[in-house]
Protein backbone atom coordinates (compact mmCIF):
# COMPACT_ATOMS: atom_id res chain seq x y z
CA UNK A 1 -47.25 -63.59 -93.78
CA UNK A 2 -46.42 -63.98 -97.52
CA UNK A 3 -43.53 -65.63 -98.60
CA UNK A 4 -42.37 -63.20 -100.58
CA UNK A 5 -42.91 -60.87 -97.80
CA UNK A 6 -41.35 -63.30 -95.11
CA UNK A 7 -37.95 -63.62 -97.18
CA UNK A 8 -37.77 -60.08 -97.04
CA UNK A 9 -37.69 -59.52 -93.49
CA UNK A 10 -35.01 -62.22 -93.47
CA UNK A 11 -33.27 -60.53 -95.37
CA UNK A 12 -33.36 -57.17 -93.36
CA UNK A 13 -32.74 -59.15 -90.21
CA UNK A 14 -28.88 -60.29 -92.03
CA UNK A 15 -28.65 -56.71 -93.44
CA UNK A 16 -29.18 -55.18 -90.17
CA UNK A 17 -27.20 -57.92 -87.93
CA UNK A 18 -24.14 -57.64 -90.30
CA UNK A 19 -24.27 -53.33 -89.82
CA UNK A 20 -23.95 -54.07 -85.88
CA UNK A 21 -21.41 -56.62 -86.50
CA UNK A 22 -19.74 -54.01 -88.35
CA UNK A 23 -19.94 -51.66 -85.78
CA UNK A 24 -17.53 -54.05 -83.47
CA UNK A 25 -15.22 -54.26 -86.60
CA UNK A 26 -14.87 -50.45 -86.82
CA UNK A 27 -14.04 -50.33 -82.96
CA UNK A 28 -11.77 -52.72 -83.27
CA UNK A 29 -10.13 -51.43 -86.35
CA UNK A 30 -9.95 -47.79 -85.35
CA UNK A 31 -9.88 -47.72 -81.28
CA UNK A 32 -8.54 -50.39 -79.94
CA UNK A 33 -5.18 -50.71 -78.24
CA UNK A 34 -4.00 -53.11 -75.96
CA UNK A 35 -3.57 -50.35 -72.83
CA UNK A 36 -7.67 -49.54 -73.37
CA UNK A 37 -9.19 -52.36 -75.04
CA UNK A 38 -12.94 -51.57 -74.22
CA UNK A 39 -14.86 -49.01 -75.82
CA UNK A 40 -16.33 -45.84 -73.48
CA UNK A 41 -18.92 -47.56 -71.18
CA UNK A 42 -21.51 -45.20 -72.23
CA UNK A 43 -21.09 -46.09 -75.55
CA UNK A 44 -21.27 -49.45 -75.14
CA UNK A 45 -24.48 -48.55 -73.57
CA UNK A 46 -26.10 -47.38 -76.32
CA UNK A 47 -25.00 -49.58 -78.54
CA UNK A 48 -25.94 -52.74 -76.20
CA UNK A 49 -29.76 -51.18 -75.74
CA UNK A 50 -30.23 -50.39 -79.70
CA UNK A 51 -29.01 -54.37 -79.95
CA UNK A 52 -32.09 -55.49 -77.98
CA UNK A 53 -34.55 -53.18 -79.31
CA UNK A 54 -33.14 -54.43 -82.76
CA UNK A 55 -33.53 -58.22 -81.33
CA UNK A 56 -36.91 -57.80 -79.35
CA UNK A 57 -38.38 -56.08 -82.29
CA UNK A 58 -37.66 -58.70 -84.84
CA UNK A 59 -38.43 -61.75 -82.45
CA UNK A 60 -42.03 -60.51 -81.78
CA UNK A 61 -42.37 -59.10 -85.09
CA UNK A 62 -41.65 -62.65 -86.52
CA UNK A 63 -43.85 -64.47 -83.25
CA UNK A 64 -46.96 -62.22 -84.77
CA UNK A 65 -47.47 -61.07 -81.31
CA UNK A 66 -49.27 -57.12 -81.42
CA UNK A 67 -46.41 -55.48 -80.01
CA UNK A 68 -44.20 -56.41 -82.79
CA UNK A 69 -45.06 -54.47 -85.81
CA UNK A 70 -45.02 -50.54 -83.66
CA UNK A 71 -41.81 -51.66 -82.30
CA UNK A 72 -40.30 -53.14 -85.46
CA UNK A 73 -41.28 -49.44 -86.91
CA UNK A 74 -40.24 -47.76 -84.29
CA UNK A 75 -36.66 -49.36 -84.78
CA UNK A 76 -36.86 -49.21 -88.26
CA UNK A 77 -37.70 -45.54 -88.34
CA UNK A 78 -34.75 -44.86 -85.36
CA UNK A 79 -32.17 -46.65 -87.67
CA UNK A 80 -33.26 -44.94 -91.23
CA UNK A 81 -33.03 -41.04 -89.44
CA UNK A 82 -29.95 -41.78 -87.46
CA UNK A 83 -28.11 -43.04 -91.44
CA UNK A 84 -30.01 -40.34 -93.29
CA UNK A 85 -29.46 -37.53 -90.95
CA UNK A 86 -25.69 -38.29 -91.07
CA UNK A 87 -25.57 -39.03 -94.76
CA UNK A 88 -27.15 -35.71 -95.38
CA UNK A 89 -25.37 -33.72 -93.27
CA UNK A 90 -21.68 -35.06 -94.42
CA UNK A 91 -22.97 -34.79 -97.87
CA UNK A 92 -23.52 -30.74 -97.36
CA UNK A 93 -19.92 -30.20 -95.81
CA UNK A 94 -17.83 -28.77 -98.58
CA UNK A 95 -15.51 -30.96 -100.36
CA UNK A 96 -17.21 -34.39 -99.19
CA UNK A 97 -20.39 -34.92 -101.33
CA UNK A 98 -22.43 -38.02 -101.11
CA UNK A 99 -21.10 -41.48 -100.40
CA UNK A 100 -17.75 -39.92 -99.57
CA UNK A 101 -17.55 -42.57 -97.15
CA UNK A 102 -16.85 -45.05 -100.48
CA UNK A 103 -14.17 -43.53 -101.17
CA UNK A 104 -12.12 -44.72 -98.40
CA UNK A 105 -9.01 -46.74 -99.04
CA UNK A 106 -8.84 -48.94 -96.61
CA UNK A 107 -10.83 -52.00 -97.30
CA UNK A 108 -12.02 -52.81 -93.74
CA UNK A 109 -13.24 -48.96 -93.38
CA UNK A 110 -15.01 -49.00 -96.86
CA UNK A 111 -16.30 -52.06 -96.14
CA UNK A 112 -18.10 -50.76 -92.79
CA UNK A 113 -19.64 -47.93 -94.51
CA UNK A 114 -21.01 -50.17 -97.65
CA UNK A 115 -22.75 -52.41 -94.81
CA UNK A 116 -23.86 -48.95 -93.59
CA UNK A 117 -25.20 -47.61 -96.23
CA UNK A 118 -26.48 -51.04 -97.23
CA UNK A 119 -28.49 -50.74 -93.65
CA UNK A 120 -30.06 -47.14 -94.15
CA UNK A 121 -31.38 -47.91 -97.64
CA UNK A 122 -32.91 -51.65 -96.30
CA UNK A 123 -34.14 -50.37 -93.45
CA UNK A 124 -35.93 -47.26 -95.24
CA UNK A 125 -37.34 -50.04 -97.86
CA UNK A 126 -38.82 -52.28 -95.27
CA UNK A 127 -39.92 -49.10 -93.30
CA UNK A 128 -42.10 -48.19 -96.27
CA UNK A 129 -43.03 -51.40 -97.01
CA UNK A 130 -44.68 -51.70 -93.24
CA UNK A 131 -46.32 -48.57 -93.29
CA UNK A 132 -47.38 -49.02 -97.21
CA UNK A 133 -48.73 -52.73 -96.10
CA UNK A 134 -49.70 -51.91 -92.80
CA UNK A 135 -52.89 -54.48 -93.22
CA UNK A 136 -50.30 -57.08 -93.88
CA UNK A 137 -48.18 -56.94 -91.08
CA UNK A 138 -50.22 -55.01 -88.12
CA UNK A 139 -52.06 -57.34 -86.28
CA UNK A 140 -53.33 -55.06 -83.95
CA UNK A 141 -55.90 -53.55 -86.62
CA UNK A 142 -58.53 -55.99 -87.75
């Protein structure tokens, strides 16, 4: 892999990292109390099995093995509808508009949705870039 190409997936992999370590901030921040201090099991669920496909992805994306680059889109293409699904839809609900989100005055909130919307637009970039350079990265096709 490039260089060029190789510091970019780095840089995804902090991007992406820093939007689930995010996630724990915003649980923390908004749910927590000291009579229920875990979030809903299923929940917790969800967000443990996106980790892994997050982490399995990337480790045999960056390994070279075959199964990396359909799973790395796969992941890529999960994370990019589940942001732009939500960012349209708030941005269509009457008095909201887009990046409403940024407007939020508390600085650990804002902060949470900047990583997020930091996350959809990296992880739409690199999804493009995989499909656009599919010769690059796919080492499945010859």
């Amino acid at each position: 892999m490039k260089r060029i190409y190789r510091i970019q997936v780095w840089v995804l992999f902090a991007v992406l990292l820093a939007n689930f370590a995010a996630q724990v901030v915003y649980f923390y921040h908004l749910y927590y109390t000291p009579q229920d201090p875990l979030p809903v099991l299923h929940s917790s669920l969800l967000m443990g099995a996106v980790f892994v496909l997050f982490l399995v992805s990337f480790g045999l994306f960056m390994a070279r093995l075959k199964a990396g680059y359909p799973l790395l889109v796969f992941y890529l293409a999960l994370e990019f509808s589940f942001y732009l699904v939500n960012f349209v839809a708030n941005g269509l609900r009457p008095g909201l508009g887009w990046f409403f989100h940024l407007r939020e005055p508390d600085p650990v909130l804002w902060a949470v949705f900047f990583v997020g919307y930091v996350s959809m637009f990296a992880s739409g970039y690199f999804l493009v870039l995989l499909l656009a350079r599919r010769r690059v990265f796919d080492l499945s096709k010859p």
